[in-house]
Every structure is written in structure tokens, then in C-alpha cells.
N, C-alpha and C. Protein backbone atom coordinates (compact mmCIF):
# COMPACT_ATOMS: atom_id res chain seq x y z
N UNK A 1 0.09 12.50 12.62
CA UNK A 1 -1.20 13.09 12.88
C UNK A 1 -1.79 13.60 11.58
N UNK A 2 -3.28 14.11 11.76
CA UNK A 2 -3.52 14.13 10.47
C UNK A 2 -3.67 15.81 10.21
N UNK A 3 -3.89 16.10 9.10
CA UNK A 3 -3.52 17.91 9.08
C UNK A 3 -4.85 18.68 9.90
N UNK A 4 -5.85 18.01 9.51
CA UNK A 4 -7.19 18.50 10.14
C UNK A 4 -7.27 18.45 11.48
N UNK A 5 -6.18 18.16 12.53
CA UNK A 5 -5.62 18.33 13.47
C UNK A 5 -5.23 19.45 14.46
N UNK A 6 -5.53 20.53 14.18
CA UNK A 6 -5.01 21.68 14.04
C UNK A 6 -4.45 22.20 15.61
N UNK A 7 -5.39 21.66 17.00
CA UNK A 7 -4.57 21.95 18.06
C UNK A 7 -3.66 21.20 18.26
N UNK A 8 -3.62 19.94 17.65
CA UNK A 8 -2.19 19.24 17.80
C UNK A 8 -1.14 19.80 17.30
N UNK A 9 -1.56 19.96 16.27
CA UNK A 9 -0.18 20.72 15.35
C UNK A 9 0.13 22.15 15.95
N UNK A 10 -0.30 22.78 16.83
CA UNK A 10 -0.09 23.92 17.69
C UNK A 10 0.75 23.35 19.11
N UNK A 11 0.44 22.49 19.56
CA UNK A 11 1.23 21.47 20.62
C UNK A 11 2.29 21.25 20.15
N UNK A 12 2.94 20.57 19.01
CA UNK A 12 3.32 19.98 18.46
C UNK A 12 4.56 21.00 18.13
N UNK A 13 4.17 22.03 17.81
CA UNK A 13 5.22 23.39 17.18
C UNK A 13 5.51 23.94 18.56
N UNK A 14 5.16 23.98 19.38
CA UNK A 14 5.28 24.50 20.58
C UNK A 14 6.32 23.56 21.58
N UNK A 15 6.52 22.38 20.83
CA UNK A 15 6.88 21.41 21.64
C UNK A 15 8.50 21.14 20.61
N UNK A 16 8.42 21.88 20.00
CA UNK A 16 9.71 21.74 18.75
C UNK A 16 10.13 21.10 18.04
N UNK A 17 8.88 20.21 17.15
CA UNK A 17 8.88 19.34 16.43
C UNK A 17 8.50 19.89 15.69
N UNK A 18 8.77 19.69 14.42
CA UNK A 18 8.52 20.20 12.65
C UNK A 18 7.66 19.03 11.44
N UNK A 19 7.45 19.29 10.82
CA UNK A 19 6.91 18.90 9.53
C UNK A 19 7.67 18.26 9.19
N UNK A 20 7.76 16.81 9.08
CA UNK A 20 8.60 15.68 7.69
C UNK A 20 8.58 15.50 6.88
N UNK A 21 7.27 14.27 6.57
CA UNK A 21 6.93 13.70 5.71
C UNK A 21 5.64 13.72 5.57
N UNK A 22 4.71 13.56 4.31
CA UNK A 22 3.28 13.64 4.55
C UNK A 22 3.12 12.47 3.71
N UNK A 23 1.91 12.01 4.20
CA UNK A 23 1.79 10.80 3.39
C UNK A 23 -0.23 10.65 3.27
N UNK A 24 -0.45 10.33 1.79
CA UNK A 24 -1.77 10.56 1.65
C UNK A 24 -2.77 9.47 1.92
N UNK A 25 -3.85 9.77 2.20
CA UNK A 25 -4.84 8.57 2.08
C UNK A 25 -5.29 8.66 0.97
N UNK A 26 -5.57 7.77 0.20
CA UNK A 26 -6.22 8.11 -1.04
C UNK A 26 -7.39 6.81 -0.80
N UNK A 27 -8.59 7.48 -2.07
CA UNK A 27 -9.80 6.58 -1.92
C UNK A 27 -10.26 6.88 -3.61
N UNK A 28 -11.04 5.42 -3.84
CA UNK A 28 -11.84 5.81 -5.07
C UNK A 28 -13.02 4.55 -5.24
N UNK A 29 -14.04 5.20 -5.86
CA UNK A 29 -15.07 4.40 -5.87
C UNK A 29 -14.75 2.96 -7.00
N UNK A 30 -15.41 1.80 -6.71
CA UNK A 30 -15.09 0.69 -7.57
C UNK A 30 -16.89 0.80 -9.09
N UNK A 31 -16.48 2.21 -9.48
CA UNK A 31 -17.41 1.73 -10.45
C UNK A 31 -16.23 2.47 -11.32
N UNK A 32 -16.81 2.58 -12.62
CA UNK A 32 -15.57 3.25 -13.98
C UNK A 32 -14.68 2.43 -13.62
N UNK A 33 -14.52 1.66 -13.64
CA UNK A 33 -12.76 0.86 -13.92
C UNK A 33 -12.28 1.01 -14.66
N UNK A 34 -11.04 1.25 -14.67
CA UNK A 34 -10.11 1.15 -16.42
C UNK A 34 -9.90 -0.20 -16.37
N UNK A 35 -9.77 -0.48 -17.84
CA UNK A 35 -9.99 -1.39 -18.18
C UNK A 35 -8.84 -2.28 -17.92
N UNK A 36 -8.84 -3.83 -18.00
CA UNK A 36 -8.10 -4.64 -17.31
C UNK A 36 -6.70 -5.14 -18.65
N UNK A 37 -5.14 -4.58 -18.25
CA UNK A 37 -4.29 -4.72 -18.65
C UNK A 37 -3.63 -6.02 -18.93
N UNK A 38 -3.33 -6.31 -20.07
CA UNK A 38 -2.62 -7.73 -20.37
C UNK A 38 -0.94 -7.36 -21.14
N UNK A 39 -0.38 -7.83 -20.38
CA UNK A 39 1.34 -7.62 -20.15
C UNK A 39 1.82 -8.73 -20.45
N UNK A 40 2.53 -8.96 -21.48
CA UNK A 40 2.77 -10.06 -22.45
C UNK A 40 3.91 -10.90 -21.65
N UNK A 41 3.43 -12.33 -21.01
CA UNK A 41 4.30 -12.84 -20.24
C UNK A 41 4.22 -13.02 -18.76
N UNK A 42 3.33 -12.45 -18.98
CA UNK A 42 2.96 -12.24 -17.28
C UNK A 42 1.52 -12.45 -16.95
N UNK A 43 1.27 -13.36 -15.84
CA UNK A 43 0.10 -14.02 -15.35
C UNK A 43 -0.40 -13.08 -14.11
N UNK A 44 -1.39 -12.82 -14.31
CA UNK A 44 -2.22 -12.10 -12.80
C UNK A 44 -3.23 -13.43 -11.81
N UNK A 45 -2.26 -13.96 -10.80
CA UNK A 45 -3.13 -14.85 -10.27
C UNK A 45 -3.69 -14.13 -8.82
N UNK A 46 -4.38 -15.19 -7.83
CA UNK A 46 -4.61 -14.45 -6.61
C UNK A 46 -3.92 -15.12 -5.98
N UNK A 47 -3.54 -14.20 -4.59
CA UNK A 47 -2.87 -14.73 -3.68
C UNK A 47 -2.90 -16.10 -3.07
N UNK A 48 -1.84 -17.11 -2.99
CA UNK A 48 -2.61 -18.34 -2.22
C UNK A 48 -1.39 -18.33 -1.40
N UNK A 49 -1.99 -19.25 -0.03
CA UNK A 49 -0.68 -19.51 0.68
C UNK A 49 0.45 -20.26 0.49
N UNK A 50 0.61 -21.13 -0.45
CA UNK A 50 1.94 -21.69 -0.84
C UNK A 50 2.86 -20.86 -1.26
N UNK A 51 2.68 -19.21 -1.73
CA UNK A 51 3.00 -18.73 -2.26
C UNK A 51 3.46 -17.14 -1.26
N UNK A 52 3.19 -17.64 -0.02
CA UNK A 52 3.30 -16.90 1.33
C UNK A 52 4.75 -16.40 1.50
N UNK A 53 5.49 -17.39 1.45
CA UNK A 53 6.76 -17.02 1.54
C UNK A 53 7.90 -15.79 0.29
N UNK A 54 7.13 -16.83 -0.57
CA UNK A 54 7.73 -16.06 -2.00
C UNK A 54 7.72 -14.35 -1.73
N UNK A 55 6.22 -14.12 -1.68
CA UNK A 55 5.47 -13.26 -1.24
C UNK A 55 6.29 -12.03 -0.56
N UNK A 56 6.38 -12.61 0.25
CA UNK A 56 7.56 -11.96 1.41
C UNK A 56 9.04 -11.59 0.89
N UNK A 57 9.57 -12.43 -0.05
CA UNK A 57 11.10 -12.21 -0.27
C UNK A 57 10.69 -11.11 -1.43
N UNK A 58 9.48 -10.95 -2.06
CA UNK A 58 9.37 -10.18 -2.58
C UNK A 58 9.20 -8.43 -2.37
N UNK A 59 8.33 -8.64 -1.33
CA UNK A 59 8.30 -7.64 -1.10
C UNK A 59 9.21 -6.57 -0.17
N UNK A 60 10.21 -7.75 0.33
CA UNK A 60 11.49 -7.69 1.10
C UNK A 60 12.32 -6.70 -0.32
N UNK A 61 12.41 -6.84 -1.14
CA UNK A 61 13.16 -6.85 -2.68
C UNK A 61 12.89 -5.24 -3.06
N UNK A 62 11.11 -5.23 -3.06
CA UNK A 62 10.82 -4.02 -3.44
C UNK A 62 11.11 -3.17 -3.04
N UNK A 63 11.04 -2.83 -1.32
CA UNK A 63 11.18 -2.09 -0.65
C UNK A 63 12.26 -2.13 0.06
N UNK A 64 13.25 -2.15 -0.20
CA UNK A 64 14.63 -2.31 0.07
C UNK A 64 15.09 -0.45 0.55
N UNK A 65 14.84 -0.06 -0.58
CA UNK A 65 15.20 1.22 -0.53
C UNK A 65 14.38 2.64 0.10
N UNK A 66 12.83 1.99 0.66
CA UNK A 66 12.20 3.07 0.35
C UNK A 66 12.10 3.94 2.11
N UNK A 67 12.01 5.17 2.34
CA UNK A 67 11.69 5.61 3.71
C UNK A 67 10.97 4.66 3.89
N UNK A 68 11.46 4.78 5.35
CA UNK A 68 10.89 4.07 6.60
C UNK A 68 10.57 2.82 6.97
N UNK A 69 11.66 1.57 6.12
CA UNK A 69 11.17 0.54 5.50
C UNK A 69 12.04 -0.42 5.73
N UNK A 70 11.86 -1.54 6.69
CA UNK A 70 12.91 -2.52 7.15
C UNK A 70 12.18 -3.69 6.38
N UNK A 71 13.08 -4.89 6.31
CA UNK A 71 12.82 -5.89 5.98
C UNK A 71 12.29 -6.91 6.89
N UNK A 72 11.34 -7.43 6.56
CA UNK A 72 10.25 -8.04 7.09
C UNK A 72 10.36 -9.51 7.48
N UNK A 73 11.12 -10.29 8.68
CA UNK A 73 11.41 -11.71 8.86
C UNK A 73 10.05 -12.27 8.50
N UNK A 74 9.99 -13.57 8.73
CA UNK A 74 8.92 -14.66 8.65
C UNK A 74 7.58 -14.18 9.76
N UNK A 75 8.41 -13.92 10.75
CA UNK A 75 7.36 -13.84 12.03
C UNK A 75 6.70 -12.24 11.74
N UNK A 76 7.61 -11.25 11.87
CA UNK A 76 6.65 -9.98 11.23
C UNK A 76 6.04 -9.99 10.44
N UNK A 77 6.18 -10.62 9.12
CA UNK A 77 5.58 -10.75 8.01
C UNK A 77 4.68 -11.38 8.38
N UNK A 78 3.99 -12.24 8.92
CA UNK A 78 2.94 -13.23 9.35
C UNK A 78 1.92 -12.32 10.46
N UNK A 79 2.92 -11.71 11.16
CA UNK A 79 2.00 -11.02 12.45
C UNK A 79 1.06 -9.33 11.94
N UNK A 80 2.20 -8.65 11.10
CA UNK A 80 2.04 -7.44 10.56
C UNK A 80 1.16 -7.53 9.22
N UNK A 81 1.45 -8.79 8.22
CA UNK A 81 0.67 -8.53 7.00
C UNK A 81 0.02 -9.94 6.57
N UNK A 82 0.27 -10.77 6.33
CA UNK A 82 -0.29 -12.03 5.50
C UNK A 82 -1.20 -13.09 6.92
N UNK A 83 -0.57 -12.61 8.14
CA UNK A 83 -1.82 -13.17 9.23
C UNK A 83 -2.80 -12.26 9.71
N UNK A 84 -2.86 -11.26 9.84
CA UNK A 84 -3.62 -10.44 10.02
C UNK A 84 -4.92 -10.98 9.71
N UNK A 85 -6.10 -10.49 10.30
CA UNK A 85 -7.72 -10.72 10.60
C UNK A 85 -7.75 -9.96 9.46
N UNK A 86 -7.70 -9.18 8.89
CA UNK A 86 -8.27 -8.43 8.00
C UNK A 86 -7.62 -8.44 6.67
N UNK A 87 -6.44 -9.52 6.67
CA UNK A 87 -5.80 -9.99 5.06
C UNK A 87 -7.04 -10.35 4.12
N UNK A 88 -7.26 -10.32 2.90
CA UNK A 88 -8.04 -10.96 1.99
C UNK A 88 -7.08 -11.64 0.83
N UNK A 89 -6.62 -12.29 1.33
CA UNK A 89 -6.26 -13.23 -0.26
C UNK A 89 -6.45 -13.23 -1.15
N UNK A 90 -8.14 -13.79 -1.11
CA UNK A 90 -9.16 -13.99 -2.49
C UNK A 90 -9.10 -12.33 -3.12
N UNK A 91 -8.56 -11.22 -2.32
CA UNK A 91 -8.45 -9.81 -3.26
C UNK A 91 -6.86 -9.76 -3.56
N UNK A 92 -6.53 -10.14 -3.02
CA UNK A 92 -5.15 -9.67 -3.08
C UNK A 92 -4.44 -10.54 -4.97
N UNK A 93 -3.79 -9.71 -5.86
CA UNK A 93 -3.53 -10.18 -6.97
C UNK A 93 -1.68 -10.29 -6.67
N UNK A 94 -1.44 -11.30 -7.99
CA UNK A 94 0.01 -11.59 -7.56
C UNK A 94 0.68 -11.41 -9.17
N UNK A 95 1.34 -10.60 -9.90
CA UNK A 95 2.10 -11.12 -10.97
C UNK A 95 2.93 -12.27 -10.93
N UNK A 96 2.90 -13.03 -12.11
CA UNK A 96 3.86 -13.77 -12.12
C UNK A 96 4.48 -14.04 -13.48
N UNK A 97 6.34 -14.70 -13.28
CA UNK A 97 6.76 -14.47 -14.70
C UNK A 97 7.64 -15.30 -14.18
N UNK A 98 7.50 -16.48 -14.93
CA UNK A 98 7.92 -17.64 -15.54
C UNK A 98 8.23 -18.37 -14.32
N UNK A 99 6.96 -18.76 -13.48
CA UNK A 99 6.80 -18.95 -12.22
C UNK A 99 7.06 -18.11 -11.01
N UNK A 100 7.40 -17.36 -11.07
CA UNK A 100 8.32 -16.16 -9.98
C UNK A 100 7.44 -15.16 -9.76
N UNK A 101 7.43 -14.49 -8.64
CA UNK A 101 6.32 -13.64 -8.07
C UNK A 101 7.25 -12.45 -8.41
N UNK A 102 7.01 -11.31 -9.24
CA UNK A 102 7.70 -10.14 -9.21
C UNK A 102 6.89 -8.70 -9.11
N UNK A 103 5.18 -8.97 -8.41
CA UNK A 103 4.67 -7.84 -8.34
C UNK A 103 3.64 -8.05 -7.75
N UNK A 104 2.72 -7.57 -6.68
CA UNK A 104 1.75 -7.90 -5.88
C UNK A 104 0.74 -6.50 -5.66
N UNK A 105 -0.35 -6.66 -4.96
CA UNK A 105 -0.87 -5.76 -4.25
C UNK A 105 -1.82 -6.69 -3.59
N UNK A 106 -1.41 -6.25 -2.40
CA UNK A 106 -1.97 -7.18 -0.71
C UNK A 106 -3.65 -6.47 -0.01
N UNK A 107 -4.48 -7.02 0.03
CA UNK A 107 -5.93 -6.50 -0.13
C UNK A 107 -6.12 -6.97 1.23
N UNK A 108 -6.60 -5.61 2.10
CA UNK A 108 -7.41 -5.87 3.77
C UNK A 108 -8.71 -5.53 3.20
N UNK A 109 -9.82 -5.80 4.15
CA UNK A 109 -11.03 -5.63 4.49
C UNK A 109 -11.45 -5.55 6.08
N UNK A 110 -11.37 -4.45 6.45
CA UNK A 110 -11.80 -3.94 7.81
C UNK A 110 -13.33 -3.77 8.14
N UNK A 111 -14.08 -5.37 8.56
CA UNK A 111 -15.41 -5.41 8.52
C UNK A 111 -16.02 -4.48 9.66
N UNK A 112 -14.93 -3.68 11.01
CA UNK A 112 -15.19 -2.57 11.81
C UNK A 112 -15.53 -1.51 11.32
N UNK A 113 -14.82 -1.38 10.38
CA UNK A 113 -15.41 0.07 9.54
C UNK A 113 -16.34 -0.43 8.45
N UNK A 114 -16.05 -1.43 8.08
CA UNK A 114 -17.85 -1.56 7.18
C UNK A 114 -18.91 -1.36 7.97
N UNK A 115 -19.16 -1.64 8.98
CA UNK A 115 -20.23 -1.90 9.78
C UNK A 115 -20.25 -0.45 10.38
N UNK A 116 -19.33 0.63 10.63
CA UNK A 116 -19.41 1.85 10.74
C UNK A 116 -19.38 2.64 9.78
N UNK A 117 -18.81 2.43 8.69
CA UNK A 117 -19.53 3.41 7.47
C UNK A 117 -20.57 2.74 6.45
N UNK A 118 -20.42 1.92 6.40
CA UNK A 118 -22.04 1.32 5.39
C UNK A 118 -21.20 0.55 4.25
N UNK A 119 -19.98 1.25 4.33
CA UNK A 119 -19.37 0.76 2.80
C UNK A 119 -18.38 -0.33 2.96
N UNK A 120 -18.31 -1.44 2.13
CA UNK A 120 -17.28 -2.29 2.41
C UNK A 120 -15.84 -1.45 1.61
N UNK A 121 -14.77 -1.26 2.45
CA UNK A 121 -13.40 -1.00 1.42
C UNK A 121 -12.13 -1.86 1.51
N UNK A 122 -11.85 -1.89 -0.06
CA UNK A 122 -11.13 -3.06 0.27
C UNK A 122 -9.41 -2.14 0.07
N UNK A 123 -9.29 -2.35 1.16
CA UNK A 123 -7.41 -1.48 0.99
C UNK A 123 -6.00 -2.09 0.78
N UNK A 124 -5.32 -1.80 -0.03
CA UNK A 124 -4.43 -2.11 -0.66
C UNK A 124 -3.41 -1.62 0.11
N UNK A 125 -3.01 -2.68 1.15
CA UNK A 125 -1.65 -2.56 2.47
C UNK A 125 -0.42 -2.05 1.93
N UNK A 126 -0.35 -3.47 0.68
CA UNK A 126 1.22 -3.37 -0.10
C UNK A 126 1.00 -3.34 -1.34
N UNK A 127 1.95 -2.38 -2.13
CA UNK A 127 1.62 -2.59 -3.45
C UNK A 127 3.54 -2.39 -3.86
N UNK A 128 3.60 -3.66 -4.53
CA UNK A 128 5.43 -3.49 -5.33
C UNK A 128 5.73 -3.93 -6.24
N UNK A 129 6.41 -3.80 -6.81
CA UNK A 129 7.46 -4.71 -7.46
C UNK A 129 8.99 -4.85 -7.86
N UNK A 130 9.54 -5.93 -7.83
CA UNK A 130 10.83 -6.50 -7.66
C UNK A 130 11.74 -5.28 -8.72
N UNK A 131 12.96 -4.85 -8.41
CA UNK A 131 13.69 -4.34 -9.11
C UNK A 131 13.99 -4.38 -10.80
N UNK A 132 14.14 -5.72 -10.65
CA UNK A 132 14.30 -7.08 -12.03
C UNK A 132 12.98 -6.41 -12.68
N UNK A 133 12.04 -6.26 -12.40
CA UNK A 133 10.37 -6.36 -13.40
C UNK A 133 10.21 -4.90 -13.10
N UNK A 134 10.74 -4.10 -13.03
CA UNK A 134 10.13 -2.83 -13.07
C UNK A 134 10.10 -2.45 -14.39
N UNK A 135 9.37 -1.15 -14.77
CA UNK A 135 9.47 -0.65 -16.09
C UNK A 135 8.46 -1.06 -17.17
N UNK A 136 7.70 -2.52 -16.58
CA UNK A 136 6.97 -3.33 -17.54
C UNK A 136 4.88 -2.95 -17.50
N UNK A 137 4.88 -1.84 -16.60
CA UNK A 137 3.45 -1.66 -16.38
C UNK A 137 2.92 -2.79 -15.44
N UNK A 138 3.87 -3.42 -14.16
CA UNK A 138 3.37 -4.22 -13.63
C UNK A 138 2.21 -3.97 -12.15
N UNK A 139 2.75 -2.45 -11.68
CA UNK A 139 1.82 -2.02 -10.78
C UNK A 139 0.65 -1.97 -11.12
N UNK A 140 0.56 -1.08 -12.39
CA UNK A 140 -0.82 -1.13 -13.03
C UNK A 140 -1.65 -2.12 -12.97
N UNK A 141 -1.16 -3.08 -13.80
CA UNK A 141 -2.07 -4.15 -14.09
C UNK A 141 -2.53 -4.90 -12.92
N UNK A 142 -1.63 -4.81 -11.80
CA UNK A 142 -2.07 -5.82 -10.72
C UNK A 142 -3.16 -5.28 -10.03
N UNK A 143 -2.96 -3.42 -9.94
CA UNK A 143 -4.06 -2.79 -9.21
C UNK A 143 -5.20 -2.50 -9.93
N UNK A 144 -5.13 -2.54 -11.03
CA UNK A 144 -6.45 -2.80 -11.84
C UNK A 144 -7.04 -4.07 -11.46
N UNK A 145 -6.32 -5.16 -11.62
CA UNK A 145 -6.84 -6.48 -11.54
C UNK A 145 -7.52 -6.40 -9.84
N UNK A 146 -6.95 -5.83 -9.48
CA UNK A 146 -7.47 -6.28 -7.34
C UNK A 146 -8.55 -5.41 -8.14
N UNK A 147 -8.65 -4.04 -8.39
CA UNK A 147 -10.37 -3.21 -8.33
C UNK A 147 -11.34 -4.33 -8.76
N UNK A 148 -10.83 -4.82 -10.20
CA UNK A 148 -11.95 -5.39 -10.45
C UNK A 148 -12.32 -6.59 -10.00
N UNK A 149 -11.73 -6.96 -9.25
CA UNK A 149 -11.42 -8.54 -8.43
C UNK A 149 -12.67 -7.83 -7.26
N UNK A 150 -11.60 -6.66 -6.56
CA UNK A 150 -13.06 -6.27 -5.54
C UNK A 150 -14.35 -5.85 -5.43
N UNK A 151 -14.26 -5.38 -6.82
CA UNK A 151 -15.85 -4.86 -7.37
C UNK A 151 -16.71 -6.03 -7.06
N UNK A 152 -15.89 -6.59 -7.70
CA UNK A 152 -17.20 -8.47 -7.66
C UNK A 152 -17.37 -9.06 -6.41
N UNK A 153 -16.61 -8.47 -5.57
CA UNK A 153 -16.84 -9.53 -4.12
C UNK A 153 -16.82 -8.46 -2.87
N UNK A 154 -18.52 -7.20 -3.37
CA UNK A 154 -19.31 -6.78 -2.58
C UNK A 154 -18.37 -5.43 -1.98
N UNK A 155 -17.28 -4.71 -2.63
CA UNK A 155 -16.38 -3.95 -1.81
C UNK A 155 -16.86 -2.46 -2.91
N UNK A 156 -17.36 -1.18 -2.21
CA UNK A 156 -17.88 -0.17 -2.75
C UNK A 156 -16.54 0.45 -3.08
N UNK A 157 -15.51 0.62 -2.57
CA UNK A 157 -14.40 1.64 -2.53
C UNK A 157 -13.21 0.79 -2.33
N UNK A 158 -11.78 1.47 -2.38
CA UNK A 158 -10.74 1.13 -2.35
C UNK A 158 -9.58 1.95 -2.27
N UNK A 159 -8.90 1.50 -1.00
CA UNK A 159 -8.46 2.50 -0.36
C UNK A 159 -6.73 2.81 -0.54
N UNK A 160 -5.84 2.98 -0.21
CA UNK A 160 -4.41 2.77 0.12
C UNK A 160 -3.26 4.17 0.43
N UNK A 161 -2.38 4.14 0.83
CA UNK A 161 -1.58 5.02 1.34
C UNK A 161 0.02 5.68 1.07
N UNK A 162 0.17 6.82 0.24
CA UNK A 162 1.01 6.62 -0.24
C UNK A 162 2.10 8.01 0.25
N UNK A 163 3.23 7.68 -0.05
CA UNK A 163 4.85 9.03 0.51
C UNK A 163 4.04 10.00 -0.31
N UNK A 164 3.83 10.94 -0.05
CA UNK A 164 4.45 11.95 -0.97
C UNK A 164 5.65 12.48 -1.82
N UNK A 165 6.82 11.42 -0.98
CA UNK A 165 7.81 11.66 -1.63
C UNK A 165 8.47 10.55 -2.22
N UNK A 166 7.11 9.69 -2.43
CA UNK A 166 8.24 8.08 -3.08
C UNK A 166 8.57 8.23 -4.25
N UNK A 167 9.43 8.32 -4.51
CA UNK A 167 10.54 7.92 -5.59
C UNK A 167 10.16 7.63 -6.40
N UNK A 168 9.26 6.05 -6.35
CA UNK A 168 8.80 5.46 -8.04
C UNK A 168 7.60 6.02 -8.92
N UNK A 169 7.23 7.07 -8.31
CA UNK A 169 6.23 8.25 -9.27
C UNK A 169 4.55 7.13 -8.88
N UNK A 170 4.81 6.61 -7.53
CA UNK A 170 3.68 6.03 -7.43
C UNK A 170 2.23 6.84 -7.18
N UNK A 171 2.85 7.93 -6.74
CA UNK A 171 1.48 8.80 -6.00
C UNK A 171 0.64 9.34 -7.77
N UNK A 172 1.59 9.87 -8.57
CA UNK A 172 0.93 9.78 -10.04
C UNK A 172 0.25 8.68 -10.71
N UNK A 173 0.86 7.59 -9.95
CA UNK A 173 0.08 6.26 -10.94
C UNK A 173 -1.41 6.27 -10.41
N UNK A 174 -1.06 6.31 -8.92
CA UNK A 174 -2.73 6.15 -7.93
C UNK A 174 -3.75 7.13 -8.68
N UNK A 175 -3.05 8.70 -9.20
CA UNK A 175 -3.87 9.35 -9.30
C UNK A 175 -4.28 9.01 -10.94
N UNK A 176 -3.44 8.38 -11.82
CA UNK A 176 -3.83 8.17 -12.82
C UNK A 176 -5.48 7.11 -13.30
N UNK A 177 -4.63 6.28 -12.03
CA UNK A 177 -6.10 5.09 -11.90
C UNK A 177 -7.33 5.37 -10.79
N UNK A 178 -7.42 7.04 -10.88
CA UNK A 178 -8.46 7.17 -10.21
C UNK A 178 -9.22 7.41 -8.78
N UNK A 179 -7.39 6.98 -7.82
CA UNK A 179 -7.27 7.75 -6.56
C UNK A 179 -7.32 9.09 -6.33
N UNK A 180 -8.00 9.70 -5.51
CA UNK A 180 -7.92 11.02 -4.74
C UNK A 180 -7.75 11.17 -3.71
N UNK A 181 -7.16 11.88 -2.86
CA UNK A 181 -6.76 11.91 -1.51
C UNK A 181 -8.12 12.53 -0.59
N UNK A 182 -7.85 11.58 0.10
CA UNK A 182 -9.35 12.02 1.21
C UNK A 182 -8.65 12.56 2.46
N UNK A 183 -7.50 12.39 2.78
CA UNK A 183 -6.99 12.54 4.32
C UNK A 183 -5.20 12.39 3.94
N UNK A 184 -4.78 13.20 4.53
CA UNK A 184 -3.00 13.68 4.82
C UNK A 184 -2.56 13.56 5.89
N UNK A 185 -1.58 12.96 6.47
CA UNK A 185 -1.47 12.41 7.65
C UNK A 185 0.00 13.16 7.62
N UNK A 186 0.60 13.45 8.50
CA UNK A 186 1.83 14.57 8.40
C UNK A 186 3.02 13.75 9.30
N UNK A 187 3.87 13.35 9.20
CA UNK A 187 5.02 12.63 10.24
C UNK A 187 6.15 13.89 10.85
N UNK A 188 6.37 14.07 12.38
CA UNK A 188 6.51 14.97 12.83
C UNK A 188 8.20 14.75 13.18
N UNK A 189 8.93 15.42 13.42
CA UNK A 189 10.28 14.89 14.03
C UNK A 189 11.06 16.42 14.83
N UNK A 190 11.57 16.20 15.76
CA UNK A 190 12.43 16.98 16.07
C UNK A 190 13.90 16.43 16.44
N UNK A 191 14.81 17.88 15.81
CA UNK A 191 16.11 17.46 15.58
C UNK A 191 16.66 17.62 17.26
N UNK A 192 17.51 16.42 17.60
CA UNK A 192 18.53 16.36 18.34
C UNK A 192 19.73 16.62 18.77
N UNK A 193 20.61 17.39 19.29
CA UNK A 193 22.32 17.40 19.32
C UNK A 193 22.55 15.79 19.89
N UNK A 194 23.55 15.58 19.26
CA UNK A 194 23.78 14.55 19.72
C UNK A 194 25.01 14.85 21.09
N UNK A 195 25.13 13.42 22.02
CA UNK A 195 26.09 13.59 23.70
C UNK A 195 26.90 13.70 23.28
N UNK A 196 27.62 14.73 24.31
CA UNK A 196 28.81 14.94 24.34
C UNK A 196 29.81 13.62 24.33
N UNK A 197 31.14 13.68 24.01
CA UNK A 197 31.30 11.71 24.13
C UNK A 197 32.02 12.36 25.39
N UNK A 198 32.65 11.64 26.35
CA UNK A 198 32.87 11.74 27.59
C UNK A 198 34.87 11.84 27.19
């Protein structure tokens, strides 16, 4: 739920569930871009579908470790992210190094909410990279490359969602390139005893 919520979160405490995890929305306008990063060795192409599968083992790779985060078969992966009505390809950017996909960020466009807020935004579902290529400034460059990829093809803003508590110091990078949090969404849990065994 989100924090601006406030009789829920009174339900919610009443009902003996606590505070988890928070996780941010962040948003930023597509004008000021920083400028577009070149990483010696490494190609920024766009997403195409031959490259669907790869795609997937990749991001299977990244997120291996992170809360809340299973690995993604063929059919989820198709139903949950790369088939989806609201995938954009033509936004979505792909690193690559020495043919091999080792860093992405996956671009929706939700023409429901364009048509309800005025603004096209183009949101960034997945953003990773492979264990092997970390360390090299590869998030950066790819999410620079999608802004300015989306600037050009009519998208005012750009959106995406991040732990508060992820690990790879991602919520600093977002804010480095210009994300701010518009909305906090709070994950609720209450603890269990576990059965008696018989």
C-alpha cells in the first residue's frame, strides 16, 4: 500500500501486520539529460526479439539474489515482461560485450495513463546486470541511453521502481541520474508461530 494511505495503515496495525519493506516510485522529466556514456567495449543496441531469450537468462543472472525475486521460465517471462501490451522494445536498450547481453533496461509505455495524465511515460520495468559485467558503469549507460532513446519517441517523463534496501546502491544511482521519488509504497507482513508438529 502506499504511505498516503493512512486509514489503511490504521487497519492494517490493528490487524497485526507491521512495516517491511518500502519501495520507491521514482519519476523524472526527459529534458537535462546527462550526457550519453561510452564504455569501452561495449555496444548499446535496442531490444530485438531474437535476442528475447538471451534477454531472459540474463536477467534470470542478475537477479538471482535480490528480495522477492524468483527466476523467470520462458512462459512467465513472455506473459509478465517481454509479451506484455505495454513492452516497448524500440525503448528498451541492451548492452552488449563481445556478442553477449550483460545489461539491459526493459521500457513499458502505459497509453491508459497517457491518455489520463496528458503525459506519455516511458517506465523502466527491469533494469540489471549480469554478475560477470558489474563494476563497469553498465547500468548507467544503458539508462541514459533508454532517456535519450525516449526523449525522441514523444515520452515527457520516465518512470521506475526501486528497494529501498537493494544492495547494489541502485536507489543512489536513480538519484544520481535525476530520479526523485514521487510515491512510497510500503510491503506489510505479519509474523506467524509456526504448527505444532503432531
Amino acid at each position: 500500500m502506499y504511505t498516503s494511505q493512512t486509514s489503511v495503515e490504521a487497519l492494517l496495525r490493528r490487524a497485526g501486520l507491521e512495516q517491511l519493506r518500502w519501495f520507491f516510485h521514482m519519476e523524472r522529466p526527459l529534458t537535462g539529460l546527462p550526457d550519453r556514456r561510452v564504455v569501452e567495449g561495449v555496444h548499446l543496441v535496442s531490444f530485438t526479439w531474437d535476442r528475447d531469450e538471451e534477454v531472459r537468462r540474463a536477467h534470470n543472472a542478475a537477479f538471482t539474489e535480490h528480495y522477492g525475486s524468483s527466476e523467470r521460465d520462458v512462459v512467465s517471462w513472455q506473459v509478465m515482461f517481454s509479451g506484455m501490451r505495454a513492452f516497448r522494445p524500440d525503448l528498451s536498450v541492451l548492452a552488449v560485450i563481445d556478442g553477449e547481453v550483460v545489461a539491459y533496461a526493459l521500457a513499458y509505455v502505459h497509453e491508459s495513463a497517457t491518455r489520463a495524465t496528458g503525459t506519455r511515460q516511458c517506465y523502466f520495468g527491469q533494469i540489471g546486470v549480469v554478475p560477470r559485467a558489474r563494476g563497469l558503469g553498465l547500468s548507467k549507460a544503458v539508462i541514459i541511453e533508454a532517456l535519450h532513446v525516449a526523449a525522441a519517441k514523444d515520452c515527457g517523463t520516465a518512470g521506475l521502481e526501486v528497494d529501498s534496501e537493494n544492495s547494489t546502491g541502485a536507489l543512489g544511482l536513480y538519484e544520481s541520474l535525476g530520479f526523485r521519488t514521487a510515491h512510497t509504497q510500503v510491503s506489510w507482513s505479519r509474523r506467524l508461530s509456526p504448527l505444532p508438529r503432531d
